[in-house]
C-alpha atoms as a PDB file:
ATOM      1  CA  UNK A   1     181.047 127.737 129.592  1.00  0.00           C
ATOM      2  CA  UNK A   2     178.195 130.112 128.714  1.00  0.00           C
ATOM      3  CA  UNK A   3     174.700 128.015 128.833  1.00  0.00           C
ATOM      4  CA  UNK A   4     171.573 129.035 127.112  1.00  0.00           C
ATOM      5  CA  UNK A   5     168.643 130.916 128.597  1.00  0.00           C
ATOM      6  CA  UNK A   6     164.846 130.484 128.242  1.00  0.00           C
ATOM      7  CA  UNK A   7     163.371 133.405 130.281  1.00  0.00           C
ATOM      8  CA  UNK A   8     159.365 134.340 130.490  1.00  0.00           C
ATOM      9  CA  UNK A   9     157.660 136.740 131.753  1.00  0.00           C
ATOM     10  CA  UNK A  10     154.068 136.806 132.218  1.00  0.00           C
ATOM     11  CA  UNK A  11     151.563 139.718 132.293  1.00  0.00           C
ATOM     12  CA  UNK A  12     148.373 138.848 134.355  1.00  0.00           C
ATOM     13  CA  UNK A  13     144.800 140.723 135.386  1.00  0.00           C
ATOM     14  CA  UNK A  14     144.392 139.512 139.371  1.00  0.00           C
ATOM     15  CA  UNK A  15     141.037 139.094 140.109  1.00  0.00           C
ATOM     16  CA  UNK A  16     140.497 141.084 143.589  1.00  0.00           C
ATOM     17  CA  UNK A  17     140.402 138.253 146.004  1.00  0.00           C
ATOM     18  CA  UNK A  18     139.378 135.771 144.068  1.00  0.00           C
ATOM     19  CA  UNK A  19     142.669 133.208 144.802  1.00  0.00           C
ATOM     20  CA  UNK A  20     141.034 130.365 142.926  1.00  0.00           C
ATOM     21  CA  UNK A  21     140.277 132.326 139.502  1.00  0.00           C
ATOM     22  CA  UNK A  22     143.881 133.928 140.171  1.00  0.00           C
ATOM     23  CA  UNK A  23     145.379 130.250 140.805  1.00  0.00           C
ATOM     24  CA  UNK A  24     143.821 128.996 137.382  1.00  0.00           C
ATOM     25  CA  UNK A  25     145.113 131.995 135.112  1.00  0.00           C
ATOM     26  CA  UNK A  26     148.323 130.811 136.540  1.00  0.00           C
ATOM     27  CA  UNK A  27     147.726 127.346 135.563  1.00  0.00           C
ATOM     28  CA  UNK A  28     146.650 128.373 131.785  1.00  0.00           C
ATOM     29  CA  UNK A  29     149.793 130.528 131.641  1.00  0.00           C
ATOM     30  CA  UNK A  30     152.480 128.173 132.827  1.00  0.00           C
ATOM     31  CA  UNK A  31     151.292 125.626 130.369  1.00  0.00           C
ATOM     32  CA  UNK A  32     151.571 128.494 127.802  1.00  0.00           C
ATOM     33  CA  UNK A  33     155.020 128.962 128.597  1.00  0.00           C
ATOM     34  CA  UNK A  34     155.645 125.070 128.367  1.00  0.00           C
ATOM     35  CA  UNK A  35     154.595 124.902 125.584  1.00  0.00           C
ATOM     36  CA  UNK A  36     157.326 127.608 124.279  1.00  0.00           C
ATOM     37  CA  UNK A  37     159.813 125.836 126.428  1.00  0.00           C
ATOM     38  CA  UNK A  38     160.205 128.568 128.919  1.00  0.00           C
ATOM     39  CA  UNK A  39     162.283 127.187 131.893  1.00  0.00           C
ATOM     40  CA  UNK A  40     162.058 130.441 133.866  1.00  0.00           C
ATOM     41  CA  UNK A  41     158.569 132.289 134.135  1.00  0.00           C
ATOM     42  CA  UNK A  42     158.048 135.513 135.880  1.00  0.00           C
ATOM     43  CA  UNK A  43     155.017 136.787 137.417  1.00  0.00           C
ATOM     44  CA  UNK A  44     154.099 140.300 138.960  1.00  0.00           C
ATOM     45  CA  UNK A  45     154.009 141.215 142.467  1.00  0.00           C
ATOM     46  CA  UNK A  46     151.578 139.790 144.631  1.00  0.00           C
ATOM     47  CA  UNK A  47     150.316 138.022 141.800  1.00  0.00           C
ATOM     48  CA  UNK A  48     148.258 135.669 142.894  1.00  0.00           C
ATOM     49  CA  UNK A  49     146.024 137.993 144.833  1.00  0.00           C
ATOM     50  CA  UNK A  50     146.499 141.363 143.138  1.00  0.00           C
ATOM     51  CA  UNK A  51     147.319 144.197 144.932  1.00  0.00           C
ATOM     52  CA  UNK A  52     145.278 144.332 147.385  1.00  0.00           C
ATOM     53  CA  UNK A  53     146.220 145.522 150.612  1.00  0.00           C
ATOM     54  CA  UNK A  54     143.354 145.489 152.720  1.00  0.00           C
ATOM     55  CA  UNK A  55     142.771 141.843 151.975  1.00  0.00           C
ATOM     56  CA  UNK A  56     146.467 140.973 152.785  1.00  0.00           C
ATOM     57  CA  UNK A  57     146.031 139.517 156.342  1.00  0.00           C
ATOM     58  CA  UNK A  58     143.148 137.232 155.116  1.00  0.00           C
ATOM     59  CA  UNK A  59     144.457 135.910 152.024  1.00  0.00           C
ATOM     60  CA  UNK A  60     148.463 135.418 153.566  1.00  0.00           C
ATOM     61  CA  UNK A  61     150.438 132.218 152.501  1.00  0.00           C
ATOM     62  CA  UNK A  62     152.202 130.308 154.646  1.00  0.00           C
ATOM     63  CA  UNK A  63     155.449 129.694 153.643  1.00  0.00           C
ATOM     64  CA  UNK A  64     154.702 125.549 153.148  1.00  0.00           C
ATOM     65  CA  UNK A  65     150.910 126.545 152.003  1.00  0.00           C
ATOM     66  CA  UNK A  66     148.976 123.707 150.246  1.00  0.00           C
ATOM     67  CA  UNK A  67     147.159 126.114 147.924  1.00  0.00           C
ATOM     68  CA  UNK A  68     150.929 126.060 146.211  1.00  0.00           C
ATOM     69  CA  UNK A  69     150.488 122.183 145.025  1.00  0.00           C
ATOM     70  CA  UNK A  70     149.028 122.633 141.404  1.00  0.00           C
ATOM     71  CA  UNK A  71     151.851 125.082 140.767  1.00  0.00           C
ATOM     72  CA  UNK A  72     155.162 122.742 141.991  1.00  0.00           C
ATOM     73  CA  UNK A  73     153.406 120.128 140.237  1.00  0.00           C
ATOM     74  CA  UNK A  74     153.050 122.012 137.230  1.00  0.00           C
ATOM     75  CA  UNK A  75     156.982 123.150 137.778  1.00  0.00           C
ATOM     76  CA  UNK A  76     157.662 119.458 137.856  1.00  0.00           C
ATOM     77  CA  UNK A  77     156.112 118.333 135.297  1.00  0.00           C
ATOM     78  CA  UNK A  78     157.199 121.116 132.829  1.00  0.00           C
ATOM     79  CA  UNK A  79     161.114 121.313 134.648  1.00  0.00           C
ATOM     80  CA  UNK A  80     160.184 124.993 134.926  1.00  0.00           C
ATOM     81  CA  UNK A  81     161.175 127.258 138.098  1.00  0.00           C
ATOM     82  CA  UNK A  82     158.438 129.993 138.435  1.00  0.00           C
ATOM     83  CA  UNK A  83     158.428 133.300 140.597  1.00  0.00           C
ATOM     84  CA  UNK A  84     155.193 133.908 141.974  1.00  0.00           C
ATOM     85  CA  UNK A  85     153.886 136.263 143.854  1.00  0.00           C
ATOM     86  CA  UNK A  86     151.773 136.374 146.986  1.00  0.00           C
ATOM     87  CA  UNK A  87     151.564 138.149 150.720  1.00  0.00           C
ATOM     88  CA  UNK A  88     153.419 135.711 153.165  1.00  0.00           C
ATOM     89  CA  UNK A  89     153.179 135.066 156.407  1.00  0.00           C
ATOM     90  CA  UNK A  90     156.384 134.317 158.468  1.00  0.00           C
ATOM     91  CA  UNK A  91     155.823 133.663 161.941  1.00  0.00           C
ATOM     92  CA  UNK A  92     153.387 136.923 163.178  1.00  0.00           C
ATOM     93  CA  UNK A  93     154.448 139.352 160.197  1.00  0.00           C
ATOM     94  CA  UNK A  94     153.199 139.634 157.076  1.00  0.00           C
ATOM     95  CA  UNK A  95     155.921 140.329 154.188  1.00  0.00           C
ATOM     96  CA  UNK A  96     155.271 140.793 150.308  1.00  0.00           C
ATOM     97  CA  UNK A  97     157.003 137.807 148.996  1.00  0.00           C
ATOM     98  CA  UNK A  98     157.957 136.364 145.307  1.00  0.00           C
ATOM     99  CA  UNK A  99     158.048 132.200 145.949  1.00  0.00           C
ATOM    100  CA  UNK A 100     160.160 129.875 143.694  1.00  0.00           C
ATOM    101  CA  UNK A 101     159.268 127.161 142.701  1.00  0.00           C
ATOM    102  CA  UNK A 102     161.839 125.054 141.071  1.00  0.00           C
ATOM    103  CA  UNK A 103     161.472 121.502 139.239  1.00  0.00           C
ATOM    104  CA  UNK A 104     163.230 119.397 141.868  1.00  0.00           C
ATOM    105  CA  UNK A 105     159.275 120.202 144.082  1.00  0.00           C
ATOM    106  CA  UNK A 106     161.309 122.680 146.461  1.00  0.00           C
ATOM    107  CA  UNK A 107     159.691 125.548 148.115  1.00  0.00           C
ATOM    108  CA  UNK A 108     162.114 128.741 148.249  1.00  0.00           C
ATOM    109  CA  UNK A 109     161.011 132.445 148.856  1.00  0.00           C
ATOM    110  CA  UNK A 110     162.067 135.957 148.385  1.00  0.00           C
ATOM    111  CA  UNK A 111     160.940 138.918 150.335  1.00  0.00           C
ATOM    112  CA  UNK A 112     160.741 142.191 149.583  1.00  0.00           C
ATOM    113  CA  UNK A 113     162.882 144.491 151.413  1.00  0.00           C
ATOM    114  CA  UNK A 114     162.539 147.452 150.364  1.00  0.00           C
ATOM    115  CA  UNK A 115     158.569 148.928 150.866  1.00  0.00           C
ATOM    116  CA  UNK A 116     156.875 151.488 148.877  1.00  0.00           C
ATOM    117  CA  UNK A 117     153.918 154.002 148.731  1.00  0.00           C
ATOM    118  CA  UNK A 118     151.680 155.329 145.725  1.00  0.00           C
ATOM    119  CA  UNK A 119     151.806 158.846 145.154  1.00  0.00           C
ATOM    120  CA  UNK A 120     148.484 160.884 146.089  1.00  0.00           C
ATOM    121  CA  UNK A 121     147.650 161.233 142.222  1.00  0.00           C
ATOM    122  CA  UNK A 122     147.946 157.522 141.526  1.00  0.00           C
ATOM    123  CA  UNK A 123     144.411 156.654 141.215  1.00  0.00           C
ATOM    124  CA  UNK A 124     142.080 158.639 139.173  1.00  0.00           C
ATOM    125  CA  UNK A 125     139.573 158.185 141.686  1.00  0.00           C
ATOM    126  CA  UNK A 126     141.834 159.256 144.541  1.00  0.00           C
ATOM    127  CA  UNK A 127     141.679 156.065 146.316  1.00  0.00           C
ATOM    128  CA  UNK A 128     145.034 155.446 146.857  1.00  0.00           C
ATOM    129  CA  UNK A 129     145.896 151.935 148.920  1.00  0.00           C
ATOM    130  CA  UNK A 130     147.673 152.394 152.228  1.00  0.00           C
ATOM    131  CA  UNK A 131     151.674 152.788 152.080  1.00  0.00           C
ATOM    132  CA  UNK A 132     152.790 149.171 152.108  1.00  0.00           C
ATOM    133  CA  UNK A 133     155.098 149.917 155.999  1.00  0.00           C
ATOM    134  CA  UNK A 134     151.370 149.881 157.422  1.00  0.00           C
ATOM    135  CA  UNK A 135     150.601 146.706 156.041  1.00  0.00           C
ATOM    136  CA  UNK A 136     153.729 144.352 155.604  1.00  0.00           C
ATOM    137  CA  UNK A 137     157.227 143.866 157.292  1.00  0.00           C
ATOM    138  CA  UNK A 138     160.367 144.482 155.130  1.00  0.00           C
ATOM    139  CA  UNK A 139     162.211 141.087 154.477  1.00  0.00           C
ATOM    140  CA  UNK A 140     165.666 140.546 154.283  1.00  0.00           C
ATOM    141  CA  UNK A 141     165.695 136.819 152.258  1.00  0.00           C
ATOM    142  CA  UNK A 142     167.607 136.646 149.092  1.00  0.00           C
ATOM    143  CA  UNK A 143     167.501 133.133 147.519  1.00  0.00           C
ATOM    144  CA  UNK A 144     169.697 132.875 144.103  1.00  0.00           C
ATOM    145  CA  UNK A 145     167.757 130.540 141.811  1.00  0.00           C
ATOM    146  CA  UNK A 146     169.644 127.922 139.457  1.00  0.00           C
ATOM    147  CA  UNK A 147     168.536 126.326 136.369  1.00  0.00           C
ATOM    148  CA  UNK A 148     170.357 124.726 133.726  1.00  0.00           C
ATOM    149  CA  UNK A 149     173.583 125.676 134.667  1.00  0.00           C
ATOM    150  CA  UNK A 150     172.529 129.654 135.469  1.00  0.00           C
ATOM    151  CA  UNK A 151     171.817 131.814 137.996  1.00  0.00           C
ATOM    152  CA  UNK A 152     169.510 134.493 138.327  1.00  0.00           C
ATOM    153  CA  UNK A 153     168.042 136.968 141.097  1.00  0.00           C
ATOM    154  CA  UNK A 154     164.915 137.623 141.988  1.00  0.00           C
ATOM    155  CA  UNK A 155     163.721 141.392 142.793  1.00  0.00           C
ATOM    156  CA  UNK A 156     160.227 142.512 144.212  1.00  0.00           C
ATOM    157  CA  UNK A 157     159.347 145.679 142.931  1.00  0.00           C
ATOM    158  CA  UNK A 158     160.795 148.997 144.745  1.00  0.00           C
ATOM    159  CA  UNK A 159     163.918 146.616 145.312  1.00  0.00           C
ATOM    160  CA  UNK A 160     165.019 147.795 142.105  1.00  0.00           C
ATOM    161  CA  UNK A 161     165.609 151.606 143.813  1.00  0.00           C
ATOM    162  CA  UNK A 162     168.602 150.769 145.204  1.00  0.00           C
ATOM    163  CA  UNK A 163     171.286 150.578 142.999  1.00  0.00           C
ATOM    164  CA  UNK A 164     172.640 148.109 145.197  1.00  0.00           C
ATOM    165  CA  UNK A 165     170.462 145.506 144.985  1.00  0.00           C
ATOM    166  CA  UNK A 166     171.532 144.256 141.223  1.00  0.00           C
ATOM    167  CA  UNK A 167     174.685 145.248 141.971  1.00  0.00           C
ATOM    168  CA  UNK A 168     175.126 142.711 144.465  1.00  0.00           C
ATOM    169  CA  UNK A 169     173.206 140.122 142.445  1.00  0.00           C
ATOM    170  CA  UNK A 170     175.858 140.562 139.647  1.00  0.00           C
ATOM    171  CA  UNK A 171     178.884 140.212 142.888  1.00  0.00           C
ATOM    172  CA  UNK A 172     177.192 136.741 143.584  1.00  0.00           C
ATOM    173  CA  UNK A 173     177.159 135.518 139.915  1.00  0.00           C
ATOM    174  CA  UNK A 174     173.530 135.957 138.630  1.00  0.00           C
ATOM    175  CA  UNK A 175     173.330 136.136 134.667  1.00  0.00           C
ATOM    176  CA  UNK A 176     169.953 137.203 135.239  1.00  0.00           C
ATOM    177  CA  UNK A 177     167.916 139.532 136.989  1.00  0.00           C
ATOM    178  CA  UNK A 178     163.889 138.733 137.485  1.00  0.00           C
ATOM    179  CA  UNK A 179     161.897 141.842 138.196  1.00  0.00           C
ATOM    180  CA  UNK A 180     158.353 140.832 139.745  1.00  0.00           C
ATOM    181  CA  UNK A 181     156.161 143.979 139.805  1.00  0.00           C
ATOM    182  CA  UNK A 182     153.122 146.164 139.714  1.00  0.00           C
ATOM    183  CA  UNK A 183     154.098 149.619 138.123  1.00  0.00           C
ATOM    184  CA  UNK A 184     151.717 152.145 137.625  1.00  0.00           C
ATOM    185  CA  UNK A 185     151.640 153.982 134.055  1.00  0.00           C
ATOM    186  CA  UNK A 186     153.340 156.982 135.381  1.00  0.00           C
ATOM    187  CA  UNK A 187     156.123 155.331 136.974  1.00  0.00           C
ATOM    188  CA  UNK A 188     156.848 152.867 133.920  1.00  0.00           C
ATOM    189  CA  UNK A 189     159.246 154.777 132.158  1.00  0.00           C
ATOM    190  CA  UNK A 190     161.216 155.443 135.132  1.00  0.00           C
ATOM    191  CA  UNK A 191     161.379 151.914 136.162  1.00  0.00           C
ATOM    192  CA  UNK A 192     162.402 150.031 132.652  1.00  0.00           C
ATOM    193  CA  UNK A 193     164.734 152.717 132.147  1.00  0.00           C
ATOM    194  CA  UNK A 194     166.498 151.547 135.318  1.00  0.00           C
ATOM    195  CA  UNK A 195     166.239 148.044 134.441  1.00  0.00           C
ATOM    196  CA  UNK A 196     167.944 148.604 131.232  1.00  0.00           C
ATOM    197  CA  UNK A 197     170.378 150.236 133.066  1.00  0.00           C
ATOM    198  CA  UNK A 198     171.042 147.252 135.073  1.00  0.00           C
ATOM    199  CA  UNK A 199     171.189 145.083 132.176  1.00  0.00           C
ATOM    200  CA  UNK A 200     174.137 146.655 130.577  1.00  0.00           C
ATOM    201  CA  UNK A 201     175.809 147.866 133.758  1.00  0.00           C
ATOM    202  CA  UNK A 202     175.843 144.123 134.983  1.00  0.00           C
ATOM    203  CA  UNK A 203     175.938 142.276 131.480  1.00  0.00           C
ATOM    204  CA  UNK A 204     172.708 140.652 133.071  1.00  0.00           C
ATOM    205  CA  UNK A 205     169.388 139.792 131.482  1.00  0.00           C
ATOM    206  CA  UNK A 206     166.406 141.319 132.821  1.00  0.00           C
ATOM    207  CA  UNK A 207     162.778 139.779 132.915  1.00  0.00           C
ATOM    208  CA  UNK A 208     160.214 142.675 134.187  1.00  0.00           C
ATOM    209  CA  UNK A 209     156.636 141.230 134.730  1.00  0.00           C
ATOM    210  CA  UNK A 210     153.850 143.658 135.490  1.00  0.00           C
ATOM    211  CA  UNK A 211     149.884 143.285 135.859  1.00  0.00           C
ATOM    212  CA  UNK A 212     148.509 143.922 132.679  1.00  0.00           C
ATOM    213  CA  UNK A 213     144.978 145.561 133.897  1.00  0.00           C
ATOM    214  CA  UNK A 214     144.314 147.260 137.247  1.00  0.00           C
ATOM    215  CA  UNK A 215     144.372 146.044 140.742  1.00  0.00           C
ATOM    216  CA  UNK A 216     144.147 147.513 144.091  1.00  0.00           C
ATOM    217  CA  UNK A 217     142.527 150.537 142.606  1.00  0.00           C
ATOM    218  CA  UNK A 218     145.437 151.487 141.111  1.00  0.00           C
ATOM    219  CA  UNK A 219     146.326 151.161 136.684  1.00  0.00           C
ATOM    220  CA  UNK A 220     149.038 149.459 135.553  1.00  0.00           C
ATOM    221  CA  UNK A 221     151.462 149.975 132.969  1.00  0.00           C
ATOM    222  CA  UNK A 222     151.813 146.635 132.017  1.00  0.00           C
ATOM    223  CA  UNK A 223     154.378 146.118 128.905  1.00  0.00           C
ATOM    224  CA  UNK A 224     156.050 143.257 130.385  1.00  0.00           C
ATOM    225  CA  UNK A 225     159.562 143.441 128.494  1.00  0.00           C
ATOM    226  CA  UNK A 226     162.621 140.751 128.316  1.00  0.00           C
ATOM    227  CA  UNK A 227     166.049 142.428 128.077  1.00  0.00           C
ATOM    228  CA  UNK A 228     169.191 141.521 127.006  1.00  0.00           C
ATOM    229  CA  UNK A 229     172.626 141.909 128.694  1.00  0.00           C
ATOM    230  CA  UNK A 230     173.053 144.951 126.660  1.00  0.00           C
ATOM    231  CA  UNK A 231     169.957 146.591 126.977  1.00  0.00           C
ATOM    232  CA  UNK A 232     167.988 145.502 123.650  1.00  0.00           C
ATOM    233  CA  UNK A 233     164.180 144.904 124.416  1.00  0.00           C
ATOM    234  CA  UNK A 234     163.883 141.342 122.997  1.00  0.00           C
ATOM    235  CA  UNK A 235     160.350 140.517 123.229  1.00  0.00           C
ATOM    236  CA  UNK A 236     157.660 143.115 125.278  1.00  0.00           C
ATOM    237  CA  UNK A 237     154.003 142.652 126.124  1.00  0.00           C
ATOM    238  CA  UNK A 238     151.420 145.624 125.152  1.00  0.00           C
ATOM    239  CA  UNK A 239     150.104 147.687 128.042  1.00  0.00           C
ATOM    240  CA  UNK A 240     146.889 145.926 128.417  1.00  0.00           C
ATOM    241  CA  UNK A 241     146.028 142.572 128.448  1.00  0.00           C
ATOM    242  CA  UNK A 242     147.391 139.149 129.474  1.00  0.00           C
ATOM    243  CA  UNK A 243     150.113 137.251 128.000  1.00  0.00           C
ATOM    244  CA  UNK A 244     153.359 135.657 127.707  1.00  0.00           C
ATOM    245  CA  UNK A 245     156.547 137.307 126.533  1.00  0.00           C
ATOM    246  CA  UNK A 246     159.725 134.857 125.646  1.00  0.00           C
ATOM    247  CA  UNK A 247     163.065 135.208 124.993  1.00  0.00           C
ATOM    248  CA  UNK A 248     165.640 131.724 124.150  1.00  0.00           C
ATOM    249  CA  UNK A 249     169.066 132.041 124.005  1.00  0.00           C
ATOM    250  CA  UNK A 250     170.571 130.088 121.183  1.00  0.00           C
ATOM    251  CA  UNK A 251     174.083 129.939 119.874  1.00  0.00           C
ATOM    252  CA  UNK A 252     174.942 133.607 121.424  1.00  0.00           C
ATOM    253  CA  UNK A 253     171.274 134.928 119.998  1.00  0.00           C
ATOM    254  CA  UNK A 254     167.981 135.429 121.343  1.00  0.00           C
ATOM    255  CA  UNK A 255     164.745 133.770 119.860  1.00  0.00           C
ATOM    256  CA  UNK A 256     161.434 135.737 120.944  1.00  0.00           C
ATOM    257  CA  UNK A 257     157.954 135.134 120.760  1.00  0.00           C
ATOM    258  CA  UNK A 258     155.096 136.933 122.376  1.00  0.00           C
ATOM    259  CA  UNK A 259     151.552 135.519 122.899  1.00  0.00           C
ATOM    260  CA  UNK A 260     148.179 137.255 124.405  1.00  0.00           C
ATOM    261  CA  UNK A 261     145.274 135.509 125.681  1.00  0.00           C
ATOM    262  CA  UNK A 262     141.519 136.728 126.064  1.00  0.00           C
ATOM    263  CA  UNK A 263     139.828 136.345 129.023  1.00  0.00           C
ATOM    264  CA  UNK A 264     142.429 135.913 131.684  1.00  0.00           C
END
């Protein structure tokens, strides 16, 4: 039996290593997304610090870290699993890691495997942030995550390179495939086209979150987009700004709704 989706994505502007202004924009945004009954929200890569490499090592999560709290309570209280992003620190190494939190209070985490580098001409100042192999570890941990009867994968970023990796999400039965990311203007093309590839290649829906304002030096491209299984942008985000795309599945349609909010 086919059950109904309610995916989110949301587009945020990290505040450079400012985790407590970063933690409440996640607050504001999650009870957003409650409030459109989202029971799956997506945020970008390293989201709750930004991209910001050289302040990695000092602003790590652990993987049981307390700063977490507000947000599993907040996934309790609204039965909503979020993806969010943060640099994680398993034993001595330091990975880039997407955590899910689920409704139930449990603690799981993805990490990215696959690392990346800017391009020299990424940055219109030149200042181009380290290549991530300098910084961070590649990870190898590949949690499904389950709600309402569905299951979905979770990507970080350059994950989505290798053809392989939604392949094999589709092989273990994911209906959905959650895209956390930071993608630069020139790059965004590239990138959604592959994730609509993926969508009708795999008969999977695809949530692709992306900062919505700079970070690490770098622009983004924002345009957070929700895709169907066939390829169809449902509901997408503007390139600038923060906000909350939604798509619900209802009797074999989609329902969208987009909202942006000042200030965050």
């Amino acid at each position: 039996m086919t059950v109904g989706r309610s995916l989110a994505a949301a587009q945020t502007i990290p505040k450079r290593g400012d985790l407590e202004a970063n933690l409440r924009g996640h607050v504001l945004l999650i009870q957003a997304a409650a409030e459109m009954q989202a029971r799956v929200l997506v945020f970008p890569e390293l989201s709750l610090t930004g991209y910001e490499l050289d302040l990695a090592d000092d602003l790590a999560f652990s993987e049981s870290d307390g700063r977490l709290t507000p947000l599993i309570e907040l996934a309790s209280s609204y039965h909503m699993t979020l993806v969010v992003g943060a640099p994680v620190r398993i034993e001595c190494r330091l990975h880039i890691a997407a955590f899910i939190l689920s409704p139930d209070r449990s603690v799981d985490l993805y990490t990215k495997h696959l690392l990346g580098a800017f391009p020299s001409d990424a940055s219109p100042d030149g200042a181009v942030p380290p290549a991530e192999g300098t910084v961070f570890h590649p990870g190898h941990r590949n949690p499904l995550l389950r709600f309402d009867g569905n299951t979905a994968a979770v990507a970080v970023c350059a994950d989505i390179h290798r053809r392989s990796h939604p392949k094999e999400a589709a092989r273990r039965g994911a209906r959905s495939y959650l895209a956390s990311m930071f993608v630069i203007p020139a790059d965004l093309e590239r990138d959604t086209a592959l994730l609509q590839e993926y969508a009708v290649t795999h008969s999977m829906a695809v949530v692709f979150s992306n900062f919505g304002g700079p970070s690490g030096g770098l622009p983004s491209g924002g345009s957070s987009t929700i895709m169907s299984e066939k390829g169809e942008v449902l509901a997408q985000l503007p390139a600038i700004g923060a906000g909350i795309a939604i798509a619900v599945e209802d009797g074999g349609g989609w329902r969208t709704k987009v909202v942006m909010f000042e200030g965050l």
